[in-house]
PDB file of N, CA and C in Angstrom:
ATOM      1  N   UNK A   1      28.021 123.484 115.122  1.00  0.00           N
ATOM      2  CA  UNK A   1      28.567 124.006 116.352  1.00  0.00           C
ATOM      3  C   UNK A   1      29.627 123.076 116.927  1.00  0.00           C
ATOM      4  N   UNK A   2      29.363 121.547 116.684  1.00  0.00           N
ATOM      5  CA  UNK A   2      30.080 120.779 117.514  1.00  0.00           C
ATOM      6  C   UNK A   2      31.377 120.815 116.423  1.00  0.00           C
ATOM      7  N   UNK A   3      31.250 120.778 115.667  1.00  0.00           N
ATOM      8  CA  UNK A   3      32.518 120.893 114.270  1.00  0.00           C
ATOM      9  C   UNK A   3      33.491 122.380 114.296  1.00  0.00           C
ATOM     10  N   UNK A   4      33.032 123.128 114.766  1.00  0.00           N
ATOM     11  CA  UNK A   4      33.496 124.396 115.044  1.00  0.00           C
ATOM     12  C   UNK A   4      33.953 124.344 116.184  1.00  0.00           C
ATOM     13  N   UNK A   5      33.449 124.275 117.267  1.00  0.00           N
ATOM     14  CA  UNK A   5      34.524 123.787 118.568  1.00  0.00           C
ATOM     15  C   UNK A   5      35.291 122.948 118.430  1.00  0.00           C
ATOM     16  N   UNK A   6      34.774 121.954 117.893  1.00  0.00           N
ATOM     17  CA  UNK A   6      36.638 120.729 117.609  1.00  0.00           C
ATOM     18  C   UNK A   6      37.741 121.227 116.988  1.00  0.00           C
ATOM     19  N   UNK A   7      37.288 121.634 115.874  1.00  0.00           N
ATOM     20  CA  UNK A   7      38.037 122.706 114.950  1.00  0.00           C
ATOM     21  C   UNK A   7      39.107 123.865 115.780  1.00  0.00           C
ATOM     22  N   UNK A   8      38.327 124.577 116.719  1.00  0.00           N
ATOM     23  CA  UNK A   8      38.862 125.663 117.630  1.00  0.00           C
ATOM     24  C   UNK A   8      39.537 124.812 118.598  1.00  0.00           C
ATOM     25  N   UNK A   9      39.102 123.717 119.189  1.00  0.00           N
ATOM     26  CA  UNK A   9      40.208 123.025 120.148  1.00  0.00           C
ATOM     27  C   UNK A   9      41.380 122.390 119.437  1.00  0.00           C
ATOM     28  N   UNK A  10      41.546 121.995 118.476  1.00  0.00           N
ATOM     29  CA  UNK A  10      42.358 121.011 117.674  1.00  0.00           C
ATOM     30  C   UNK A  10      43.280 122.587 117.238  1.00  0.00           C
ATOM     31  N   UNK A  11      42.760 123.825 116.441  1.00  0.00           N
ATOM     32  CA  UNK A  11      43.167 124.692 116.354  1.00  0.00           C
ATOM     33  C   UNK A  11      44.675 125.050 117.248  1.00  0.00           C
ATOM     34  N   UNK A  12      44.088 125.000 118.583  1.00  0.00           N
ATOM     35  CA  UNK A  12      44.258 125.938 119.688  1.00  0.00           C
ATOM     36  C   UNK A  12      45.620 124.392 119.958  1.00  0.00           C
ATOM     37  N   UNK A  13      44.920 123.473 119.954  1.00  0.00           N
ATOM     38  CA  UNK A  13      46.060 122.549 120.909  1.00  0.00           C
ATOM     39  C   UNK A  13      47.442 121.649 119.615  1.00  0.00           C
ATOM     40  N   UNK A  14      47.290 122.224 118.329  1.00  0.00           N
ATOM     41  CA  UNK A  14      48.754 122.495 117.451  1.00  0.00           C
ATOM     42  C   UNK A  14      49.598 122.907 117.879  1.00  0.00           C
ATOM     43  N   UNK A  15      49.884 124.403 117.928  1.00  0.00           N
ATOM     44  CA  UNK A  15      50.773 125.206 118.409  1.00  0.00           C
ATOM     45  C   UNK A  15      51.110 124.438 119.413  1.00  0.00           C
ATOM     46  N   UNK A  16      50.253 124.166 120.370  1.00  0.00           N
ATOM     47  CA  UNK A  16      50.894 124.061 121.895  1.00  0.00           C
ATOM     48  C   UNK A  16      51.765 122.747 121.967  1.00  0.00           C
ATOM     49  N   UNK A  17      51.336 121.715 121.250  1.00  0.00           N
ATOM     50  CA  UNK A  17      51.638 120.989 120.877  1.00  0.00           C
ATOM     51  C   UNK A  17      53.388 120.718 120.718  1.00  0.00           C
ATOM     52  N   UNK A  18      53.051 121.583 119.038  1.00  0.00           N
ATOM     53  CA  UNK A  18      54.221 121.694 118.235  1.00  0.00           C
ATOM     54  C   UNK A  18      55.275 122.600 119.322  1.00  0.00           C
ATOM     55  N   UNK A  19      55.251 123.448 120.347  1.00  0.00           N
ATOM     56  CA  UNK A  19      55.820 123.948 121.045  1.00  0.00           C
ATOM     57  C   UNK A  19      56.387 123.001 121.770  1.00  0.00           C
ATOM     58  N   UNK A  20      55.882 122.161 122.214  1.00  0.00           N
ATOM     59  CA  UNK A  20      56.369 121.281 123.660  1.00  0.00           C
ATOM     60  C   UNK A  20      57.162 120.595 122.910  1.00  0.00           C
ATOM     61  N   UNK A  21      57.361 119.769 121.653  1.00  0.00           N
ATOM     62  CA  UNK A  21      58.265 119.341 120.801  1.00  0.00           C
ATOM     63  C   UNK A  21      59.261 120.028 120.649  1.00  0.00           C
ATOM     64  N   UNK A  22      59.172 121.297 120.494  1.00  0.00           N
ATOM     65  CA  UNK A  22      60.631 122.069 120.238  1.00  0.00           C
ATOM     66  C   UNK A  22      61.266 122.408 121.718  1.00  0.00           C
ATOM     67  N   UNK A  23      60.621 122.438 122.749  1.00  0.00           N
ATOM     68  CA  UNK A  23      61.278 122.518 123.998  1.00  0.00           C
ATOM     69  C   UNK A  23      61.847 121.390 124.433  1.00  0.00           C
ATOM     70  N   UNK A  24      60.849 120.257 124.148  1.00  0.00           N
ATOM     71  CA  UNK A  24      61.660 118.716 124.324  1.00  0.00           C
ATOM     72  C   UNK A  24      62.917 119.188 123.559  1.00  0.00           C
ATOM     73  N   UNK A  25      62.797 119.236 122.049  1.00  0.00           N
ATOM     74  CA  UNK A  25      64.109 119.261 121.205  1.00  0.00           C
ATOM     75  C   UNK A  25      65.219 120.178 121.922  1.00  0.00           C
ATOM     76  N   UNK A  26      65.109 120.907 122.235  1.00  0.00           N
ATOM     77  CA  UNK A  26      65.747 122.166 122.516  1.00  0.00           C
ATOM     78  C   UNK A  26      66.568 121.598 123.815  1.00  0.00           C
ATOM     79  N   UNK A  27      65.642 121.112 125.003  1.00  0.00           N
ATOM     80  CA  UNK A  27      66.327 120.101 126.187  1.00  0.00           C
ATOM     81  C   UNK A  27      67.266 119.088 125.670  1.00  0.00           C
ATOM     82  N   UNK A  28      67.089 118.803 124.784  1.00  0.00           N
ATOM     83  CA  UNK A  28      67.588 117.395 124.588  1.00  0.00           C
ATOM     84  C   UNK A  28      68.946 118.013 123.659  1.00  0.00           C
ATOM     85  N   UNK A  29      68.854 118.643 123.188  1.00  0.00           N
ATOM     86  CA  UNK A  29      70.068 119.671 122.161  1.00  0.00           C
ATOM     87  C   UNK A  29      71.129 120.192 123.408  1.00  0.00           C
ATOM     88  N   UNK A  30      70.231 121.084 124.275  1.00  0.00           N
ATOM     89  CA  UNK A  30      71.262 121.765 125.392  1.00  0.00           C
ATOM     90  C   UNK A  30      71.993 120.569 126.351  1.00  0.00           C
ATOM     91  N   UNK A  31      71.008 119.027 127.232  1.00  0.00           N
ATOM     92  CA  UNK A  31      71.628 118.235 127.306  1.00  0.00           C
ATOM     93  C   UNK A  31      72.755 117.497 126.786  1.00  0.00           C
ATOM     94  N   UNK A  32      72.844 117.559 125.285  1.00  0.00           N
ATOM     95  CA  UNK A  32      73.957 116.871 124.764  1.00  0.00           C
ATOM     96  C   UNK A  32      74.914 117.818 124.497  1.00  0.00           C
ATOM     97  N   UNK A  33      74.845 119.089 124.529  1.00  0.00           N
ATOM     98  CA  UNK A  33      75.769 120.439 124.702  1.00  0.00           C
ATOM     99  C   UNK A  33      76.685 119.839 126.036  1.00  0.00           C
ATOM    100  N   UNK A  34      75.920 119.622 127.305  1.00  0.00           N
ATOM    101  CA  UNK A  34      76.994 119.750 128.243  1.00  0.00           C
ATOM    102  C   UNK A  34      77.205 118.777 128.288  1.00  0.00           C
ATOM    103  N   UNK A  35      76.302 117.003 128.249  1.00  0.00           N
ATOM    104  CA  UNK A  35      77.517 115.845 128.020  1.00  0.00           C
ATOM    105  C   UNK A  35      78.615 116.027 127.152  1.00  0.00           C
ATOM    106  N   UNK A  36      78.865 116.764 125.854  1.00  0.00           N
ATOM    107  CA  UNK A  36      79.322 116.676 125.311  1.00  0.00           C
ATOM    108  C   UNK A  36      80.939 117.699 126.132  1.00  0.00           C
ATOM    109  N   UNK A  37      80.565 119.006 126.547  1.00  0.00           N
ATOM    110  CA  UNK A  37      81.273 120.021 127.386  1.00  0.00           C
ATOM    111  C   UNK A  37      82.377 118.812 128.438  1.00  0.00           C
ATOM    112  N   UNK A  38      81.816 118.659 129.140  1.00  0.00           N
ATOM    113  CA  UNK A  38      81.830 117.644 130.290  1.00  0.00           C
ATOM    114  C   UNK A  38      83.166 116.639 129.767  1.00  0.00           C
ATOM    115  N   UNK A  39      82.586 116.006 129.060  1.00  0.00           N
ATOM    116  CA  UNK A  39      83.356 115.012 128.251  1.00  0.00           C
ATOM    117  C   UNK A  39      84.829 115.531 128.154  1.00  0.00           C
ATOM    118  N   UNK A  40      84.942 116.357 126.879  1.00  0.00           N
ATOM    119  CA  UNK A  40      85.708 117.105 126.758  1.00  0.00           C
ATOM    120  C   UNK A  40      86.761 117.450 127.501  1.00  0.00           C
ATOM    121  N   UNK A  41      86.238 117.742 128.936  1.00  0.00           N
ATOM    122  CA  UNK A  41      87.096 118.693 130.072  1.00  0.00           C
ATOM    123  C   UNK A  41      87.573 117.122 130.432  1.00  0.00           C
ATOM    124  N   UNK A  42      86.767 116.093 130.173  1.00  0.00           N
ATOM    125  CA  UNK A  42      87.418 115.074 131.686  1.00  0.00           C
ATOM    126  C   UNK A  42      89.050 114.923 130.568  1.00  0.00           C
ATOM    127  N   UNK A  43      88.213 114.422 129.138  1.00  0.00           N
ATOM    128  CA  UNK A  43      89.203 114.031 128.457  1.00  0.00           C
ATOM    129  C   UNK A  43      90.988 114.253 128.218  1.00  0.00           C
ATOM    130  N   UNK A  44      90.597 116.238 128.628  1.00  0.00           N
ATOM    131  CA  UNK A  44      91.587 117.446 128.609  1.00  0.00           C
ATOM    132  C   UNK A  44      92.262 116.582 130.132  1.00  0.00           C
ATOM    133  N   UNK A  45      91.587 117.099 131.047  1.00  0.00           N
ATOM    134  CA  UNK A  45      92.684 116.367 132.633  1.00  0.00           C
ATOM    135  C   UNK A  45      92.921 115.001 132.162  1.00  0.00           C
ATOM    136  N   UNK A  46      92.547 114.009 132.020  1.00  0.00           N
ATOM    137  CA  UNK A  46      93.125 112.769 131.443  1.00  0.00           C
ATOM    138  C   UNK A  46      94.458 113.115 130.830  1.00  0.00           C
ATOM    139  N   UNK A  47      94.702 113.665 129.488  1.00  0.00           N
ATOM    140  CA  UNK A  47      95.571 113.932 128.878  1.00  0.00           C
ATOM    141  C   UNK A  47      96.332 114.609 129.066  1.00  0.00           C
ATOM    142  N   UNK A  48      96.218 115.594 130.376  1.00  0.00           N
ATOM    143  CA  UNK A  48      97.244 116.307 130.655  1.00  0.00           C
ATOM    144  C   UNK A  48      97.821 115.528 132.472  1.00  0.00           C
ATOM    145  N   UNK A  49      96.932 114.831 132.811  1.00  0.00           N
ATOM    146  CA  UNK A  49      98.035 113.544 133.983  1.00  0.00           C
ATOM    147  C   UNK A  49      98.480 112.547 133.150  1.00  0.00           C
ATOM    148  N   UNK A  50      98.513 111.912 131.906  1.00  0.00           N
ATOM    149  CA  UNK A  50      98.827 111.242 131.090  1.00  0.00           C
ATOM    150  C   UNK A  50     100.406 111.799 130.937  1.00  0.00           C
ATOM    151  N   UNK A  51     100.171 113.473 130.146  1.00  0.00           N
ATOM    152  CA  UNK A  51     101.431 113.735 129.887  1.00  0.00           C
ATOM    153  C   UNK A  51     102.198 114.143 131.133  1.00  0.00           C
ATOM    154  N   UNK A  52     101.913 114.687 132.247  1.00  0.00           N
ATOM    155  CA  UNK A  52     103.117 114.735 133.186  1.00  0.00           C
ATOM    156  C   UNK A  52     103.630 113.626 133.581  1.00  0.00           C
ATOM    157  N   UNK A  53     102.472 112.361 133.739  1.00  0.00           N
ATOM    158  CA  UNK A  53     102.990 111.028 133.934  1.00  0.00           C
ATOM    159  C   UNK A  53     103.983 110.676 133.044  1.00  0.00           C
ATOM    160  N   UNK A  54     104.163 111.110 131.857  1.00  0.00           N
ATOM    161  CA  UNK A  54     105.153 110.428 130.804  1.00  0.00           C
ATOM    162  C   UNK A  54     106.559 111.304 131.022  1.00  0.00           C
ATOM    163  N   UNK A  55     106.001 112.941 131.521  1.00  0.00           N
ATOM    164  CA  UNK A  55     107.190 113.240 131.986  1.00  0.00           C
ATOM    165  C   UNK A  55     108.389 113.322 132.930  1.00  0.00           C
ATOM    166  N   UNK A  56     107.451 112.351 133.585  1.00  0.00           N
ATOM    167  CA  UNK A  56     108.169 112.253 135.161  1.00  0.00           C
ATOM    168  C   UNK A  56     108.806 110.597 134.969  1.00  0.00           C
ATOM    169  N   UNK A  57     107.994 109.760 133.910  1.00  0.00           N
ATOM    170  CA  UNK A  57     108.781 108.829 134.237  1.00  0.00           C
ATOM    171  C   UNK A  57     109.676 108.482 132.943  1.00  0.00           C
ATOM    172  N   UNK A  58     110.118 109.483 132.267  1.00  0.00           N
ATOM    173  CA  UNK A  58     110.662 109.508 130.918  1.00  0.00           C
ATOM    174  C   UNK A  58     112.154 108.906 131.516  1.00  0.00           C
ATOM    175  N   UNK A  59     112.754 109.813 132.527  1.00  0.00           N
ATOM    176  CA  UNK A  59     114.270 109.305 133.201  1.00  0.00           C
ATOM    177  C   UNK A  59     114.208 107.521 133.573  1.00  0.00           C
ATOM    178  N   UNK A  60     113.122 107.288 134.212  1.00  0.00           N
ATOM    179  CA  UNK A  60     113.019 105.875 134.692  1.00  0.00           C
ATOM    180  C   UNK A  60     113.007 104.677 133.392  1.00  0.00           C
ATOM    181  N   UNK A  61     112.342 104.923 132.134  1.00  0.00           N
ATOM    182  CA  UNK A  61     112.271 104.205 130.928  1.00  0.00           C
ATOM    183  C   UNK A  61     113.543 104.083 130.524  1.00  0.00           C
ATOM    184  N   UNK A  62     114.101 105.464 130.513  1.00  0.00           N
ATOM    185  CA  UNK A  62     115.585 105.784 129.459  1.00  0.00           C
ATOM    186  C   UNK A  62     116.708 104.584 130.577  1.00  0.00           C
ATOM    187  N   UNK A  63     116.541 104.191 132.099  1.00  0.00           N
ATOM    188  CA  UNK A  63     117.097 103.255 132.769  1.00  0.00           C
ATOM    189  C   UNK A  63     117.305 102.236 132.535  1.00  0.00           C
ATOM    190  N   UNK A  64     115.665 101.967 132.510  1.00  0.00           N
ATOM    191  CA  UNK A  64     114.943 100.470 132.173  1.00  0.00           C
ATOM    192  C   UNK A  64     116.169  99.863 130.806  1.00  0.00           C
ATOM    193  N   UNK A  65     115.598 100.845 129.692  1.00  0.00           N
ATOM    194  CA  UNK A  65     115.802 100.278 128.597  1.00  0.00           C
ATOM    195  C   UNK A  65     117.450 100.302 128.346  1.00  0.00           C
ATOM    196  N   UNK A  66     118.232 100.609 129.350  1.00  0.00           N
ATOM    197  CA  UNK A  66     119.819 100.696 129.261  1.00  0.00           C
ATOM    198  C   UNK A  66     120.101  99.725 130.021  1.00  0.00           C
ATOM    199  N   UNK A  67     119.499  98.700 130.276  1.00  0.00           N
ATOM    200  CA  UNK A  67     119.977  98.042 131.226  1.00  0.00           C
ATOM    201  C   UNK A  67     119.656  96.365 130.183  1.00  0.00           C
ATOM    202  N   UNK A  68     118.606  96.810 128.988  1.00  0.00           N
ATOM    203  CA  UNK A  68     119.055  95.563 127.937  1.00  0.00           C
ATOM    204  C   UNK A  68     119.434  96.283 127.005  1.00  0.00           C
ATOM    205  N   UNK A  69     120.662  96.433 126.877  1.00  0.00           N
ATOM    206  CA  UNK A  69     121.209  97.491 125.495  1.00  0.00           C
ATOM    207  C   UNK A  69     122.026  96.196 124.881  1.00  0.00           C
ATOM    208  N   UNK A  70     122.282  94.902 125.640  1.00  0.00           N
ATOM    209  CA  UNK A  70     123.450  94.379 125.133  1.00  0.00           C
ATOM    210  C   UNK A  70     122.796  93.811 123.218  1.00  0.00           C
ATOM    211  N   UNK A  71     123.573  93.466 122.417  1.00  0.00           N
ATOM    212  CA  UNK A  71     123.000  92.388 121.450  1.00  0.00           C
ATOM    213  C   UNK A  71     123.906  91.673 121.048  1.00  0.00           C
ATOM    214  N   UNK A  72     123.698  90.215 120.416  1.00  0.00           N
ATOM    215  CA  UNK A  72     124.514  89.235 119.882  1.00  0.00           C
ATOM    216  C   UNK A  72     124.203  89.162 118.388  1.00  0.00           C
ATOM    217  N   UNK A  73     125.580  89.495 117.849  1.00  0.00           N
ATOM    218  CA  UNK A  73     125.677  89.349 116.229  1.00  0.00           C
ATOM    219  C   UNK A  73     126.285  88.463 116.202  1.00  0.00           C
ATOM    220  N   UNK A  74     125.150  86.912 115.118  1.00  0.00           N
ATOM    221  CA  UNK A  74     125.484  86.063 114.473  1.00  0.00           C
ATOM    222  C   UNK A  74     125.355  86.101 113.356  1.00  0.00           C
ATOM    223  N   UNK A  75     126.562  85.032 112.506  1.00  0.00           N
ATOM    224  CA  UNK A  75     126.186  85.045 110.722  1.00  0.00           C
ATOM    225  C   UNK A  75     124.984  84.316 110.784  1.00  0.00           C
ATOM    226  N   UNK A  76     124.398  84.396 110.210  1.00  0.00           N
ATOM    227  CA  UNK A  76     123.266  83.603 109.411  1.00  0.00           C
ATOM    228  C   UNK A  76     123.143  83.647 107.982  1.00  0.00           C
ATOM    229  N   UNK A  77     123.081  82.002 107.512  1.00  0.00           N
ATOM    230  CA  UNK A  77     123.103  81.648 105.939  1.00  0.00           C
ATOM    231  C   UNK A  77     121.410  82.444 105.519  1.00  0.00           C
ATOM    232  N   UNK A  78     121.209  83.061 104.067  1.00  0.00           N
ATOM    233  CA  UNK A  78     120.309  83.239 103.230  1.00  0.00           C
ATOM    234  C   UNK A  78     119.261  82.017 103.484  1.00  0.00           C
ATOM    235  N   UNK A  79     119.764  80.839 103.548  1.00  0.00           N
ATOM    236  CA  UNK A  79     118.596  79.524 103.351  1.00  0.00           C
ATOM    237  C   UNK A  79     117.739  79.597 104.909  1.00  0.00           C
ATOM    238  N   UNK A  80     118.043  79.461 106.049  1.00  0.00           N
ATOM    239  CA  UNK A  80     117.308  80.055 107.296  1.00  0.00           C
ATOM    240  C   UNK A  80     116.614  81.108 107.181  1.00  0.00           C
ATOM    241  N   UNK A  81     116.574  82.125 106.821  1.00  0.00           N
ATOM    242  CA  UNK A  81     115.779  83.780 106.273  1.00  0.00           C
ATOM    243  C   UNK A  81     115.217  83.347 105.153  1.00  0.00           C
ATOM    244  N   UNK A  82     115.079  82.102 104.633  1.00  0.00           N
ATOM    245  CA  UNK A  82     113.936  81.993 103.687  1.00  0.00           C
ATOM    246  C   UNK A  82     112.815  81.302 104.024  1.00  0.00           C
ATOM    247  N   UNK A  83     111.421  81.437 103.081  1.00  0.00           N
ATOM    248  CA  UNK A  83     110.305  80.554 103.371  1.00  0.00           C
ATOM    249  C   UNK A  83     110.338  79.618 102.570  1.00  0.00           C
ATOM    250  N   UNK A  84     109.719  78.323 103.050  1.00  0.00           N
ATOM    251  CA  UNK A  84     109.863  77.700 102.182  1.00  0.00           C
ATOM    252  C   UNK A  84     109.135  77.270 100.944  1.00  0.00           C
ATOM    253  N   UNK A  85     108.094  77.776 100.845  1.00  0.00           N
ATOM    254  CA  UNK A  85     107.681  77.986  99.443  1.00  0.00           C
ATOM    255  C   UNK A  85     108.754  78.889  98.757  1.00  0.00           C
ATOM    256  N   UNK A  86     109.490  79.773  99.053  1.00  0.00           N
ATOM    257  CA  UNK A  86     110.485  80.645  97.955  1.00  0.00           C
ATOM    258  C   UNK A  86     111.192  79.694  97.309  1.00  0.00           C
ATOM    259  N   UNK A  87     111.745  78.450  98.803  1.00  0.00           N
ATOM    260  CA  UNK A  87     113.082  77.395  98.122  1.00  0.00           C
ATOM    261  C   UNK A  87     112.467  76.784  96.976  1.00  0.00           C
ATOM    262  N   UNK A  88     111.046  76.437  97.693  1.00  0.00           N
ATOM    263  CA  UNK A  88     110.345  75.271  96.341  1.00  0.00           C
ATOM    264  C   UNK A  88     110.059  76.015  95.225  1.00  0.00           C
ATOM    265  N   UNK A  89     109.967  76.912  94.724  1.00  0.00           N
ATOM    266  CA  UNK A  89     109.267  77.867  94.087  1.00  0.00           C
ATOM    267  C   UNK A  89     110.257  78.622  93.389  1.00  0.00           C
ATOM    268  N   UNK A  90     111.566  78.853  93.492  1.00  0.00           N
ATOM    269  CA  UNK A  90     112.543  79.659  93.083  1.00  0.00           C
ATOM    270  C   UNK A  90     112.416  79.174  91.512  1.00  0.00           C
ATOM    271  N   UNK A  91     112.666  80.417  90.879  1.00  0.00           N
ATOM    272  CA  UNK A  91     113.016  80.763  89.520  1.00  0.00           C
ATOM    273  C   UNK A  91     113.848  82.154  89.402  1.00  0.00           C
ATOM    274  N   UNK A  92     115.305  81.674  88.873  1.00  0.00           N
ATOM    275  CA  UNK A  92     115.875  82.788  88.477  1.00  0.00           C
ATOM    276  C   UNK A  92     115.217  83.528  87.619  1.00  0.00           C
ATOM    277  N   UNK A  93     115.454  84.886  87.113  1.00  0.00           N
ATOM    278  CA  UNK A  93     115.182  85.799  86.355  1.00  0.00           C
ATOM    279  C   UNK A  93     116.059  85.277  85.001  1.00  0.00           C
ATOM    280  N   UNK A  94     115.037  86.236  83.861  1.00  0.00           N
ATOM    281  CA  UNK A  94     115.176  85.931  82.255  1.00  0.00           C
ATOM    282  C   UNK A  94     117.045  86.527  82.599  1.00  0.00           C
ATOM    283  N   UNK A  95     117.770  87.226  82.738  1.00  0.00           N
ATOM    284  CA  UNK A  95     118.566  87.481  82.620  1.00  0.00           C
ATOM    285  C   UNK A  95     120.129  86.563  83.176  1.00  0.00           C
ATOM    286  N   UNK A  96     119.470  86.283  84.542  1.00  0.00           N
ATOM    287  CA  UNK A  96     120.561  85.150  85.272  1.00  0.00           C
ATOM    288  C   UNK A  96     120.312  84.011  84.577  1.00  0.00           C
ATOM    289  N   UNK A  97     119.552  83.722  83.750  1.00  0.00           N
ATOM    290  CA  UNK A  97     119.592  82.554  82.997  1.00  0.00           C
ATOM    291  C   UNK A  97     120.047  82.432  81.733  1.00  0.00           C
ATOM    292  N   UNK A  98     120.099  83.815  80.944  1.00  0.00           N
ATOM    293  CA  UNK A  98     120.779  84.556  79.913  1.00  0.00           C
ATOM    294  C   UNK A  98     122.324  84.356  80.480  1.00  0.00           C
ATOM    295  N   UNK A  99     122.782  84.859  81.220  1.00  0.00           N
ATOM    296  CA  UNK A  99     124.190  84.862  81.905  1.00  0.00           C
ATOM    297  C   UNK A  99     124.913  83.758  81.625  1.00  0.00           C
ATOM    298  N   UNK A 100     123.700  82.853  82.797  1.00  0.00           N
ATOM    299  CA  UNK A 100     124.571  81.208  83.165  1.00  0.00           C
ATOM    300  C   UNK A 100     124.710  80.523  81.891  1.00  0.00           C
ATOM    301  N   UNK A 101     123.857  80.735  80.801  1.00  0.00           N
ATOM    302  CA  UNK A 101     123.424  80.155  79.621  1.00  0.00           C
ATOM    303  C   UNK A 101     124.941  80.105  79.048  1.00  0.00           C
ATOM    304  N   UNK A 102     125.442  81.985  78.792  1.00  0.00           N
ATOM    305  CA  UNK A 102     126.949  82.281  78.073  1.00  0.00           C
ATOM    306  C   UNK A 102     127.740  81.931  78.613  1.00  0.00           C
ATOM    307  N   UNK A 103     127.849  81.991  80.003  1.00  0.00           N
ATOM    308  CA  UNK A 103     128.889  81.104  80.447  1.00  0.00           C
ATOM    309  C   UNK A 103     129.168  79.991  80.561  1.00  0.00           C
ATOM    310  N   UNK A 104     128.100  79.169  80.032  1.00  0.00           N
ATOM    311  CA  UNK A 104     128.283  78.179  79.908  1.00  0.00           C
ATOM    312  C   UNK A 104     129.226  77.353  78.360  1.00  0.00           C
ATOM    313  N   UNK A 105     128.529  78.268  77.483  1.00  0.00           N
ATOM    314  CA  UNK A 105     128.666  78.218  76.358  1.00  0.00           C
ATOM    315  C   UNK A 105     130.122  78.569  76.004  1.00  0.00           C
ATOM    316  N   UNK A 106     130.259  79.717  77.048  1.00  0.00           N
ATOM    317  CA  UNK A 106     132.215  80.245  76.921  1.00  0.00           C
ATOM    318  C   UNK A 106     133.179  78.985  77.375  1.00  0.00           C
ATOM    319  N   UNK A 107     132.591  78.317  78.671  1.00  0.00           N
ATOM    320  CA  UNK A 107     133.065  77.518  79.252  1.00  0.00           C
ATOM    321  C   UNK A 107     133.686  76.171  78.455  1.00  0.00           C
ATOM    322  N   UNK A 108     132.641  75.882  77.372  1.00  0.00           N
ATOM    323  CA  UNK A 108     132.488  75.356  76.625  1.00  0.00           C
ATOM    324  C   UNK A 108     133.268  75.272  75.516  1.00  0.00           C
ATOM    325  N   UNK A 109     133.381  76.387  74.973  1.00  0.00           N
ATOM    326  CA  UNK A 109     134.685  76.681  73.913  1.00  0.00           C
ATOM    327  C   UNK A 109     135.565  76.634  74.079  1.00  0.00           C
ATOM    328  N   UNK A 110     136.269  77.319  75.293  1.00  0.00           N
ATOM    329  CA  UNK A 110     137.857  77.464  76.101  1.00  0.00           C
ATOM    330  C   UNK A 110     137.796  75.444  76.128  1.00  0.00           C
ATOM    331  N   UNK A 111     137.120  74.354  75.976  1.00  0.00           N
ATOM    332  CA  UNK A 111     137.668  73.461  76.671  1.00  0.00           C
ATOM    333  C   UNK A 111     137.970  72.790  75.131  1.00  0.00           C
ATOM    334  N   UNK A 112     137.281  73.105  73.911  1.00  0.00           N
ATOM    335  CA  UNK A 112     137.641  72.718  73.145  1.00  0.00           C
ATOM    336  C   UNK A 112     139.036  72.957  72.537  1.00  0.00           C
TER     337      UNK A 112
END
């Protein structure tokens, strides 16, 4: 008898159980529905005072930035625009060394 009523209460209090879990779930699903909604909308007005802000002050930038338009062109030697591991480190190519090689060699003949 006492095994049969536990049985029938344990029975009986599953379902109810397993129910209140899916309503928790279900709360907690529809909660993150409207944080998520919410979010969204603030994000949308953000981005749309963002963009009128950019459109209203688009004339004021295009000012700003005309007012350093000037620039100074200097020569600058190849050896300044280098690093200096390149200087220490330089090796011509198989070919510029092929080159300098014949011309050298031409150079060479014409003096004989």
């Amino acid at each position: 008898m006492k095994t049969t009523l536990l049985s029938l209460v344990v029975a009986m209090m599953i379902p109810a159980i397993s129910s209140a879990k899916v309503e928790d779930f279900n709360a907690m699903i529809n909660e993150s529905n409207n944080a998520q909604t919410q979010l969204r909308n603030e994000l949308k007005e953000n981005m749309d005072e963002t963009h009128q802000a950019q459109l209203h002050d688009k004339k004021d930038a295009v000012e700003v930035a005309g007012a350093f338009d000037s620039t100074v062109i200097s020569p600058t030697k190849a050896v300044f625009t280098t690093f200096d591991k390149e200087m220490v480190h330089y090796r011509p190519s198989e070919d510029k060394q092929m080159n300098r090689i014949a011309n050298e060699i031409k150079a060479a003949d014409k003096s004989f």
